[in-house]
Protein backbone atom coordinates (compact mmCIF):
# COMPACT_ATOMS: atom_id res chain seq x y z
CA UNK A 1 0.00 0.00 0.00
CA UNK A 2 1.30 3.39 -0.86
CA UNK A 3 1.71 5.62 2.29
CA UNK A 4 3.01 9.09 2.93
CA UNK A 5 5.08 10.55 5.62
CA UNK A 6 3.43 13.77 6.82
CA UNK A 7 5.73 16.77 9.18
CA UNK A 8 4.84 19.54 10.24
CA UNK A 9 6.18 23.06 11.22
CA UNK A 10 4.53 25.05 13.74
CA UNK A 11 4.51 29.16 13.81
CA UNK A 12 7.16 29.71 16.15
CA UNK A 13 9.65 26.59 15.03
CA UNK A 14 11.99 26.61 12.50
CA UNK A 15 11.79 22.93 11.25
CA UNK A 16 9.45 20.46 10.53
CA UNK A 17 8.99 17.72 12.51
CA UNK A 18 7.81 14.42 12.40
CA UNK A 19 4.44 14.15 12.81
CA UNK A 20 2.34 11.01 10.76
CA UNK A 21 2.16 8.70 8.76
CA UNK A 22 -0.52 7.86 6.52
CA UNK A 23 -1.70 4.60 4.81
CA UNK A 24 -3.72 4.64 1.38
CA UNK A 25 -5.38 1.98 0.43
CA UNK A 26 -6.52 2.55 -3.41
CA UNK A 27 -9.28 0.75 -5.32
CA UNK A 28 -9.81 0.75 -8.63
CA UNK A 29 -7.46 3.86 -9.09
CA UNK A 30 -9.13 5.92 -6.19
CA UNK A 31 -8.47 6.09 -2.39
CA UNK A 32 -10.64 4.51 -1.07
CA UNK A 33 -9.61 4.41 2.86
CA UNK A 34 -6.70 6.67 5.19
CA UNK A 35 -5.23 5.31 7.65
CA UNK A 36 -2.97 7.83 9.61
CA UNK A 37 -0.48 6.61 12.38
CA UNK A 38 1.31 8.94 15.07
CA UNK A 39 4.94 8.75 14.05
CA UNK A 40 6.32 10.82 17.11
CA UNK A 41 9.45 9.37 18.98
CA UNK A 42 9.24 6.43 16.45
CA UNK A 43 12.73 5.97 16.19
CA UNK A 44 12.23 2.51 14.47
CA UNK A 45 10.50 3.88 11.21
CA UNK A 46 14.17 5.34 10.58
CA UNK A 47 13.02 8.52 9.47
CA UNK A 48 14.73 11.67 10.00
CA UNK A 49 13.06 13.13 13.23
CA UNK A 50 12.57 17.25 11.58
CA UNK A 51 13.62 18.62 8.20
């Protein structure tokens, strides 16, 4: 399933962190369900913690 890694940069910070991760799972050429999963202190997922 494809899936996207979401971060995200609040007002007063200067990088993005990580924030979620979310699931697609596509039917017939359309999303057809999300699935998002916190992906905070995750340090298993190997994924650079801010950008």
């Amino acid at each position: 399933m494809p899936a996207a890694v979401l971060y995200l940069r609040a007002p007063d910070d200067t990088e993005y962190r990580l924030f979620n991760i979310a699931v697609l799972h596509i039917v017939d050429g359309k999303i057809a369900e999300l699935t998002g999963f916190d992906a905070t202190d995750k340090p298993w997922l190997s994924l650079p913690a801010t950008l």
